[in-house]
N, C-alpha and C. Protein backbone atom coordinates (compact mmCIF):
# COMPACT_ATOMS: atom_id res chain seq x y z
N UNK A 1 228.30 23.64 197.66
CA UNK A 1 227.58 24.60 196.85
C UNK A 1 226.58 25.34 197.74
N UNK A 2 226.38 26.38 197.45
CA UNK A 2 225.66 27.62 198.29
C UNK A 2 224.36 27.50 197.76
N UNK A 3 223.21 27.68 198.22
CA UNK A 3 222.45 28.13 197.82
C UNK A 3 221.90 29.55 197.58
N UNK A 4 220.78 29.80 196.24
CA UNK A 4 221.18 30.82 195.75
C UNK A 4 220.08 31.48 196.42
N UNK A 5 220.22 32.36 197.90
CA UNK A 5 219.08 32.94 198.17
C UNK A 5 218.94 34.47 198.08
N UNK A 6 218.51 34.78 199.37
CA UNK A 6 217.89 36.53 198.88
C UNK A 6 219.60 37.38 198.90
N UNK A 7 220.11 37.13 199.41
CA UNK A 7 221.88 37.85 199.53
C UNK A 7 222.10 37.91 198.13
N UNK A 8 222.68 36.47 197.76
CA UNK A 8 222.39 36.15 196.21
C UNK A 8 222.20 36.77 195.30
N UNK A 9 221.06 37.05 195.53
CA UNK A 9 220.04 37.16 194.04
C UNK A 9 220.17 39.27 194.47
N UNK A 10 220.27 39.91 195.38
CA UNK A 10 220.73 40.96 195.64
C UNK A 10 222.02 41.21 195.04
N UNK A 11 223.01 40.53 195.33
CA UNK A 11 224.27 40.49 194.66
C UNK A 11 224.96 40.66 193.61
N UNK A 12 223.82 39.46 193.17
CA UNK A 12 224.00 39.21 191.54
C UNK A 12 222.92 40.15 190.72
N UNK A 13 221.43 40.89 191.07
CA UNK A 13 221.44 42.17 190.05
C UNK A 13 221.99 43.24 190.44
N UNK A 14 222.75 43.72 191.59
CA UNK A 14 223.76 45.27 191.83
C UNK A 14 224.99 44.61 190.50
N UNK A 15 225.62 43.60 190.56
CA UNK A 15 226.42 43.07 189.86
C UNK A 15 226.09 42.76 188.42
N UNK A 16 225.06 43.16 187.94
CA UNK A 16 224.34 42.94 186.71
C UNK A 16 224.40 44.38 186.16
N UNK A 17 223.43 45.07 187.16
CA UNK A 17 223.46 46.75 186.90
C UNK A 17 224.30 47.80 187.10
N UNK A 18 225.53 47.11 187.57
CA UNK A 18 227.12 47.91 187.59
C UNK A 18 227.64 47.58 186.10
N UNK A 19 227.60 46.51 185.56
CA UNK A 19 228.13 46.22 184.30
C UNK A 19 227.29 46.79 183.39
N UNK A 20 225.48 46.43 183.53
CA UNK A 20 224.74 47.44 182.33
C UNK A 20 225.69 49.06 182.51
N UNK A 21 225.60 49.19 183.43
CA UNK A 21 225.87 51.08 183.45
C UNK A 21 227.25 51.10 183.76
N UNK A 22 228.19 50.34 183.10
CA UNK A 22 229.39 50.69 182.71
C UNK A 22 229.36 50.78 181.15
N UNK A 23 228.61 50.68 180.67
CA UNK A 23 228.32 51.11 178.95
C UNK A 23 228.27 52.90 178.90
N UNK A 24 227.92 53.71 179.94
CA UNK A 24 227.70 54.64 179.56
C UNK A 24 229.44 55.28 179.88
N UNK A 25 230.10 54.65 180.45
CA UNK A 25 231.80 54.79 180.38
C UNK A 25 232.13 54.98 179.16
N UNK A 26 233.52 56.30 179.28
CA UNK A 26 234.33 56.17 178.20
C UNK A 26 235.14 54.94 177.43
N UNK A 27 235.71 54.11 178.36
CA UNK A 27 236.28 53.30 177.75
C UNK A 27 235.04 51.82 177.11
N UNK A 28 235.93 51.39 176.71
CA UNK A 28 235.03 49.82 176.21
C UNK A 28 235.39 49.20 177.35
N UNK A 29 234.16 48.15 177.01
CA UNK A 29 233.45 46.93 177.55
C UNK A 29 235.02 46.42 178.52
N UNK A 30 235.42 45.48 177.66
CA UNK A 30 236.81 44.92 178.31
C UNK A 30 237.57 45.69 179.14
N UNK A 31 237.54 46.95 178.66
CA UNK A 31 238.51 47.19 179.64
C UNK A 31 237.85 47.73 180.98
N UNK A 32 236.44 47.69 180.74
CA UNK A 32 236.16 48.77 182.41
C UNK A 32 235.79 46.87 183.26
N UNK A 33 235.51 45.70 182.69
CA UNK A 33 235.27 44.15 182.77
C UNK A 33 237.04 44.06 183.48
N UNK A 34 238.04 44.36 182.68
CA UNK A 34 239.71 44.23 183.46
C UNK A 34 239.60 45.24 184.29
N UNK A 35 238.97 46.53 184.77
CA UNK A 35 239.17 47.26 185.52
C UNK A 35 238.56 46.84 186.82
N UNK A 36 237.00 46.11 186.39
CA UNK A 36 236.66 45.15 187.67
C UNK A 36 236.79 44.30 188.73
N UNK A 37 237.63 43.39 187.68
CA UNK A 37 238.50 42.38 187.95
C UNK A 37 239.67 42.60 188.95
N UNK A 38 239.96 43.95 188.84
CA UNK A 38 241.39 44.17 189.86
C UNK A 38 241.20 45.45 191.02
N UNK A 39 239.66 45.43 191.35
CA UNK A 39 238.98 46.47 191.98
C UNK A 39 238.67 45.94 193.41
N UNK A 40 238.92 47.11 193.98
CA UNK A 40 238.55 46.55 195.57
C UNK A 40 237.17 46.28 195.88
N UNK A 41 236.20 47.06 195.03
CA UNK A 41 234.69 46.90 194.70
C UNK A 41 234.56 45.38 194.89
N UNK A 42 235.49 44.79 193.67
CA UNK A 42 235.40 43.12 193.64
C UNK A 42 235.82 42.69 194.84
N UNK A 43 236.56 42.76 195.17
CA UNK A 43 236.97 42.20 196.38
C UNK A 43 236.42 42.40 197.45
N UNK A 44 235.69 43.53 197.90
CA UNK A 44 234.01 43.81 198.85
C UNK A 44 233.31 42.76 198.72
N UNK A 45 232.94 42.85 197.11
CA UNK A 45 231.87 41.68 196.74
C UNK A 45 232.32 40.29 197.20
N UNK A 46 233.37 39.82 196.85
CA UNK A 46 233.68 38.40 196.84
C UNK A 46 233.85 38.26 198.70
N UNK A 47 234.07 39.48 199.47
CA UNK A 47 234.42 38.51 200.65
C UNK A 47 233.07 38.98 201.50
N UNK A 48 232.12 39.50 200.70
CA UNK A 48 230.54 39.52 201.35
C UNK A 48 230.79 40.53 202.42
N UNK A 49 231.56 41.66 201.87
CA UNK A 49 231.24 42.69 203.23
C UNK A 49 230.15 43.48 203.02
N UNK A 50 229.93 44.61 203.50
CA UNK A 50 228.97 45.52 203.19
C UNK A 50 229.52 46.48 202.63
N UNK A 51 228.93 46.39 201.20
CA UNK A 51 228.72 47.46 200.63
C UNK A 51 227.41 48.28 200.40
N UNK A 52 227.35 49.46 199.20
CA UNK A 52 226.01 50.04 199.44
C UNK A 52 225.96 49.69 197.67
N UNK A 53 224.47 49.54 197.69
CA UNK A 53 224.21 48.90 196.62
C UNK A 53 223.67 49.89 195.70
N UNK A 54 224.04 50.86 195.42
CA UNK A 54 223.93 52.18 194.33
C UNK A 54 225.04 51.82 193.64
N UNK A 55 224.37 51.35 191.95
CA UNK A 55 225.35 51.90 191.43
C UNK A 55 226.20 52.87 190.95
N UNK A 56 225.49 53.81 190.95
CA UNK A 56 226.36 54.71 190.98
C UNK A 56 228.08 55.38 191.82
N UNK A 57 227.49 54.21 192.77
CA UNK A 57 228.84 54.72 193.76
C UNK A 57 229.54 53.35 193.43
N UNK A 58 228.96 52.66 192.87
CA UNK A 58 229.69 51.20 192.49
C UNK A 58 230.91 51.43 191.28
N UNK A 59 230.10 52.28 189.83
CA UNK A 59 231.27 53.06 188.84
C UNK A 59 232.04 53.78 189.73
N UNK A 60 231.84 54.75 191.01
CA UNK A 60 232.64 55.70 190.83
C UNK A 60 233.47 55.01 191.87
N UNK A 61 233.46 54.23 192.61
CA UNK A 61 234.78 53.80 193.01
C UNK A 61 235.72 52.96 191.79
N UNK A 62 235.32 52.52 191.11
CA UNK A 62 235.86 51.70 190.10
C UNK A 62 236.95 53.09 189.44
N UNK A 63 235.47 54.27 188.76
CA UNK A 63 236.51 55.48 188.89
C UNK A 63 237.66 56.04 189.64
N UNK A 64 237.02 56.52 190.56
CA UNK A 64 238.00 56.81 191.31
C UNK A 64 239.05 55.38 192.13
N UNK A 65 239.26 54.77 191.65
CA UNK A 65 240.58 53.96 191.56
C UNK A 65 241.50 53.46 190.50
N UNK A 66 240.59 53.91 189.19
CA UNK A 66 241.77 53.32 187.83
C UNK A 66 241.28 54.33 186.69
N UNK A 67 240.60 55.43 187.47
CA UNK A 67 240.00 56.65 186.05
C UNK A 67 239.54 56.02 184.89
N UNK A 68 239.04 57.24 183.89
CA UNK A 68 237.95 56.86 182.95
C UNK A 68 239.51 56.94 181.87
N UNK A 69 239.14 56.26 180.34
CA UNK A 69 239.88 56.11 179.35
C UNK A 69 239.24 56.35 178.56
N UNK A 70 239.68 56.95 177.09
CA UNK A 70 238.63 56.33 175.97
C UNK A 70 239.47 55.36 175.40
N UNK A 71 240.24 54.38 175.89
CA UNK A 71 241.10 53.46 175.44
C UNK A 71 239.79 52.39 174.89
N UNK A 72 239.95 52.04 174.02
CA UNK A 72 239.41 50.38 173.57
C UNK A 72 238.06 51.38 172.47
N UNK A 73 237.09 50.20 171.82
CA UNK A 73 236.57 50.43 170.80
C UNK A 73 235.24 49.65 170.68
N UNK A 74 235.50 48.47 171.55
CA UNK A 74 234.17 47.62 171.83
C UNK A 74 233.15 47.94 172.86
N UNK A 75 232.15 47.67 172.40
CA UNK A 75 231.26 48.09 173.67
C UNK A 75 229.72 46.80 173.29
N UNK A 76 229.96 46.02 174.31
CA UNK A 76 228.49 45.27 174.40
C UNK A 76 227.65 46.08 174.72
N UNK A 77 226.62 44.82 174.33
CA UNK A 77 225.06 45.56 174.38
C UNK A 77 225.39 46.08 176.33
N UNK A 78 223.86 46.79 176.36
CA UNK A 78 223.56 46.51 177.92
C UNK A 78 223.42 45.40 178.58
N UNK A 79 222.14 44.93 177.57
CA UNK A 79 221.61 43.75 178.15
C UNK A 79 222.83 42.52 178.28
N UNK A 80 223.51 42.21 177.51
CA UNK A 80 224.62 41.00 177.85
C UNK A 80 225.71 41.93 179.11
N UNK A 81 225.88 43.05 179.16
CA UNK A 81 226.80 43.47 180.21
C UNK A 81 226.06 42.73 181.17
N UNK A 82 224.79 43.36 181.20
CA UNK A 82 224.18 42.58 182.44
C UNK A 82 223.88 41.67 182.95
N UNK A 83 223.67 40.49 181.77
CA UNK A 83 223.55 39.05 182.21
C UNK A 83 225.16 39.01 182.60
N UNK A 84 226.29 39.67 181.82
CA UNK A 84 227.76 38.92 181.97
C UNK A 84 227.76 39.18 183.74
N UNK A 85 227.53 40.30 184.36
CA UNK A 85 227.15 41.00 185.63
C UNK A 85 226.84 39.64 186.56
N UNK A 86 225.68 39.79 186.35
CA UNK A 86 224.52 38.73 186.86
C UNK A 86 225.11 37.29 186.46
N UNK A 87 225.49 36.71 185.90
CA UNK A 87 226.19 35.28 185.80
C UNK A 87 227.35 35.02 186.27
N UNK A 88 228.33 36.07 186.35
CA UNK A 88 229.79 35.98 187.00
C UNK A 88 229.70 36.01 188.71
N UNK A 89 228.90 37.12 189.23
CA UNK A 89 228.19 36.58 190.49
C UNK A 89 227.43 35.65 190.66
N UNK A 90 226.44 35.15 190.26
CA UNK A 90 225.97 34.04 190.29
C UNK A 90 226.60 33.07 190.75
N UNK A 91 227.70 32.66 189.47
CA UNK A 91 228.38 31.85 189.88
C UNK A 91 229.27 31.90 190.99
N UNK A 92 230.38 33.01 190.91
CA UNK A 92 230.91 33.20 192.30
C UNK A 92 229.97 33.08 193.53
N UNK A 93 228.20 33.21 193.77
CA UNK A 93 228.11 33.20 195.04
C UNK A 93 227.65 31.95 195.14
N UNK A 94 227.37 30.70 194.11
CA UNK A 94 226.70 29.71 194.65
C UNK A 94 228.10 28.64 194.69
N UNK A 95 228.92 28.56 193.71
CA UNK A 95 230.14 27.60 193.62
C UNK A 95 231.27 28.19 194.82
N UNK A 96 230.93 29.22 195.63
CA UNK A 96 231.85 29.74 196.37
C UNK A 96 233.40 29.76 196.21
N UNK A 97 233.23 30.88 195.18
CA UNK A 97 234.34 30.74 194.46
C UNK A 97 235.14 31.78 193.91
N UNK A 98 235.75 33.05 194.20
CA UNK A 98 236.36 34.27 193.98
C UNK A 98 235.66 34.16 192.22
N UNK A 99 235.28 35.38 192.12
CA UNK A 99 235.10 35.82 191.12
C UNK A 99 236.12 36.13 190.03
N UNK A 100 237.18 36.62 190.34
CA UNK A 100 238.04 36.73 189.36
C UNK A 100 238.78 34.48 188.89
N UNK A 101 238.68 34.09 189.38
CA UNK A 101 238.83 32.66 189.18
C UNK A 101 237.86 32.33 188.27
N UNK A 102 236.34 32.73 188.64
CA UNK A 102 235.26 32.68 187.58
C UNK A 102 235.39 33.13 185.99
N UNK A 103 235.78 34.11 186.13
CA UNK A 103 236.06 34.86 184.71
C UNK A 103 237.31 34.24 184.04
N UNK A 104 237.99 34.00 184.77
CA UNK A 104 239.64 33.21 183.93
C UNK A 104 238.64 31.68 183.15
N UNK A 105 237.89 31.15 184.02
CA UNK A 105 237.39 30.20 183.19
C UNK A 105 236.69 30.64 182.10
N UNK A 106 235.39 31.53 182.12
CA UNK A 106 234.43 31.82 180.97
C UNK A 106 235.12 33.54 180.79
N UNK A 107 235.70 33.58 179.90
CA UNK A 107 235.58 34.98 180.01
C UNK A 107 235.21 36.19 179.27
N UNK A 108 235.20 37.46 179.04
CA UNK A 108 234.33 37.77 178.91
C UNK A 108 233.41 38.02 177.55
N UNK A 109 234.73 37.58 175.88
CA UNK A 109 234.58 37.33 175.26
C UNK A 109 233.81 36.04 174.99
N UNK A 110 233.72 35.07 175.64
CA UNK A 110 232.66 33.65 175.42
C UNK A 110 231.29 34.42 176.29
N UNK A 111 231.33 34.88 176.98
CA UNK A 111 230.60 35.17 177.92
C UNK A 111 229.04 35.92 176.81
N UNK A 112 229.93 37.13 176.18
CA UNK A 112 229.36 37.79 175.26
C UNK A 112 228.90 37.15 173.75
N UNK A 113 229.96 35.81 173.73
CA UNK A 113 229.47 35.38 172.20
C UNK A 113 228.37 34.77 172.39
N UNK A 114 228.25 34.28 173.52
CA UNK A 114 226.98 33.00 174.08
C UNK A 114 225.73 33.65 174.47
N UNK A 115 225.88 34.85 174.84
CA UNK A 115 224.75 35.83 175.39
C UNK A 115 223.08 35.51 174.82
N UNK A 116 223.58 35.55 173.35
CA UNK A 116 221.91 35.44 173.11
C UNK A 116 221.40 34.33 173.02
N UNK A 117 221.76 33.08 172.97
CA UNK A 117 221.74 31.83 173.07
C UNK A 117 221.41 31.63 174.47
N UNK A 118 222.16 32.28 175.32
CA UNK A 118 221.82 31.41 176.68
C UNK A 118 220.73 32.59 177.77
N UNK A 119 221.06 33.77 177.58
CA UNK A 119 220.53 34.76 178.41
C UNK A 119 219.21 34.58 179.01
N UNK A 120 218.42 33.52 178.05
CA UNK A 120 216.73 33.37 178.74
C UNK A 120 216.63 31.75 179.45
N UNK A 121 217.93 31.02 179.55
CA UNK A 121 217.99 29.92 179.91
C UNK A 121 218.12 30.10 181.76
N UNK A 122 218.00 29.04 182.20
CA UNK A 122 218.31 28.53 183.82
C UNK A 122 219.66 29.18 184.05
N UNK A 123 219.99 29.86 185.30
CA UNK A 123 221.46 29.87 185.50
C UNK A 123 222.49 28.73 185.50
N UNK A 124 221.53 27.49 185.73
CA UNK A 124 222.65 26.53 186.01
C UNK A 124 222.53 25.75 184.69
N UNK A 125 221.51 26.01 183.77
CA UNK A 125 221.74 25.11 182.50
C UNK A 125 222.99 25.79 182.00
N UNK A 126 222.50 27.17 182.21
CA UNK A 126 224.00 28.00 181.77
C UNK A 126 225.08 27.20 182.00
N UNK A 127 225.78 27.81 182.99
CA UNK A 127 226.78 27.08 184.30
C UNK A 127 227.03 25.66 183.19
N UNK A 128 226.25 24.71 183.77
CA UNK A 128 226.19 23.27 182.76
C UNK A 128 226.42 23.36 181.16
N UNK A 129 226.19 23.88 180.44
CA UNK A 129 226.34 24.47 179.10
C UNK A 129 227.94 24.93 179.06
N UNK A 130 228.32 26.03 179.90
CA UNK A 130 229.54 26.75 179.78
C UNK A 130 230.53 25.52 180.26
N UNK A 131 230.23 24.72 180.87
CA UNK A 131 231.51 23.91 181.37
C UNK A 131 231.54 22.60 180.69
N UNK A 132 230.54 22.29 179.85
CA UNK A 132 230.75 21.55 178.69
C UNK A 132 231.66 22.39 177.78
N UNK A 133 230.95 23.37 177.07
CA UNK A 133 231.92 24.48 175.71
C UNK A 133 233.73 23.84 176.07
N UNK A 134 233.69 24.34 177.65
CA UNK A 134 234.88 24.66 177.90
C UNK A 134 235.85 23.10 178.39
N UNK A 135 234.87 22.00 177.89
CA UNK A 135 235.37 20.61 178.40
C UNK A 135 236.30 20.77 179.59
N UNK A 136 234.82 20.91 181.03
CA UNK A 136 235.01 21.07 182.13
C UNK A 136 233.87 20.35 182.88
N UNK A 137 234.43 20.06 184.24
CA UNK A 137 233.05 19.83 185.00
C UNK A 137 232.65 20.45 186.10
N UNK A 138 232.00 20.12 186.96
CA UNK A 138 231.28 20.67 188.38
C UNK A 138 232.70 20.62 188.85
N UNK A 139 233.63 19.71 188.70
CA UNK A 139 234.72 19.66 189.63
C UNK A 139 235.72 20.64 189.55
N UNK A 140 235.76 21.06 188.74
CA UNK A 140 236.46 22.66 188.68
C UNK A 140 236.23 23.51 189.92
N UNK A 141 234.93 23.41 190.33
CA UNK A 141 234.68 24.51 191.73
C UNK A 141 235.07 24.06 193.02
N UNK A 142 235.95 22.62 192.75
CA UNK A 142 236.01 21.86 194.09
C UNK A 142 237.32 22.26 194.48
N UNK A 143 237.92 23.19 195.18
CA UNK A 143 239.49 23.15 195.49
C UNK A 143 240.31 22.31 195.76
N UNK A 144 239.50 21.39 196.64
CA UNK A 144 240.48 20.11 196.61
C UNK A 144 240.51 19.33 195.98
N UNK A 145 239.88 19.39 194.74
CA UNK A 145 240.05 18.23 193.19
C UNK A 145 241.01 19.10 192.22
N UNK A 146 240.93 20.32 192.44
CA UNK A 146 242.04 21.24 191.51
C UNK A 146 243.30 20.52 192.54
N UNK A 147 243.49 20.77 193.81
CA UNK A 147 244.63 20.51 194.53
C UNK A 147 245.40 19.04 193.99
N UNK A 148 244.50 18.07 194.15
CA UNK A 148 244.83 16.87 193.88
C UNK A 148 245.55 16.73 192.13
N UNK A 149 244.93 18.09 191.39
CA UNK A 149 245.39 17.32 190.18
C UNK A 149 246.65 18.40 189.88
N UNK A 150 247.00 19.41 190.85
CA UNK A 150 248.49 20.04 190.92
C UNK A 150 249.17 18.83 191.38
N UNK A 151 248.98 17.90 192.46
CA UNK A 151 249.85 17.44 192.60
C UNK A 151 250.25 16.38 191.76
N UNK A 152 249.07 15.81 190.62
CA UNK A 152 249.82 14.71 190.04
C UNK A 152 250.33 15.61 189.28
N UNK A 153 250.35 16.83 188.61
CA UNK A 153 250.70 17.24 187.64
C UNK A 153 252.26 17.19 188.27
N UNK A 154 252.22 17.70 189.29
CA UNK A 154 253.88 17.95 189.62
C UNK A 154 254.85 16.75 190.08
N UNK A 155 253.60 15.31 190.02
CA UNK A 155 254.62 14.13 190.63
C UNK A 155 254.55 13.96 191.88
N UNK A 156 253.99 14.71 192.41
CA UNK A 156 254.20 14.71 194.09
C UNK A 156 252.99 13.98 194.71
N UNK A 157 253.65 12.21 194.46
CA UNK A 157 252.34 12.27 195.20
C UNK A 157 252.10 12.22 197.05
């Protein structure tokens, strides 16, 4: 586990305030959250290169790689875009752990139902909270305890 320092905590509010200010997008919530998910933006983020931390140039590459929609109908608040932002990095930078792997576990519908309940709590009571809901543990972030339990799953030992 990483600790959560100044990189971090940089990380995780550009990653907070890309999701608040994807509300002012045509499309809904989910889908500009799936447009993230399969963005090279994300993939900057997750392998810690340099990027520039305006969001604004953060939407418009997202834009300019999968365009605006008015597809979908939902739209979260700001404030939970932004904790969802800020907690999905979070977690990806301290469990060292691709972000899109993060979201397949909590995603972004629990993410949002839990919002006001958890949003003023610890990140990691969070974290601890969400992987109870989801009758899970710390060991989920361990690759080689996922590895071990593909292989009993498949017999191979």
């Amino acid at each position: 586990m990483r600790e959560f320092d100044h990189n971090g905590l940089l990380l995780a509010e550009y990653q907070g305030k890309l999701f608040e200010k994807s509300e002012e997008m045509e499309c809904s919530s989910p889908i500009f959250i799936r447009r993230f998910l399969h963005s090279n933006l994300l993939k900057s983020l997750d392998s810690d290169l340099y990027i520039s931390f305006d969001v604004n140039e953060g939407i418009q590459s997202v834009l300019v790689q999968f365009g605006d929609t008015t597809y979908g109908k939902v739209k979260y608040s700001k404030a939970a875009l932004f904790w969802m932002g800020y907690m999905y990095r979070y977690i990806a930078y301290t469990r060292e752990q691709p972000t899109s792997f993060i979201m397949k576990l909590f995603d972004h519908k629990q993410m949002n139902a839990v919002y006001y309940s958890y949003h003023t709590q610890d990140p990691e009571w969070c974290i601890a909270s969400l992987l109870d809901l989801n009758n899970m543990s710390e060991e989920i972030f361990d690759n080689n305890w996922r590895l071990k339990c593909i292989i009993k799953e498949k017999g191979n030992y």
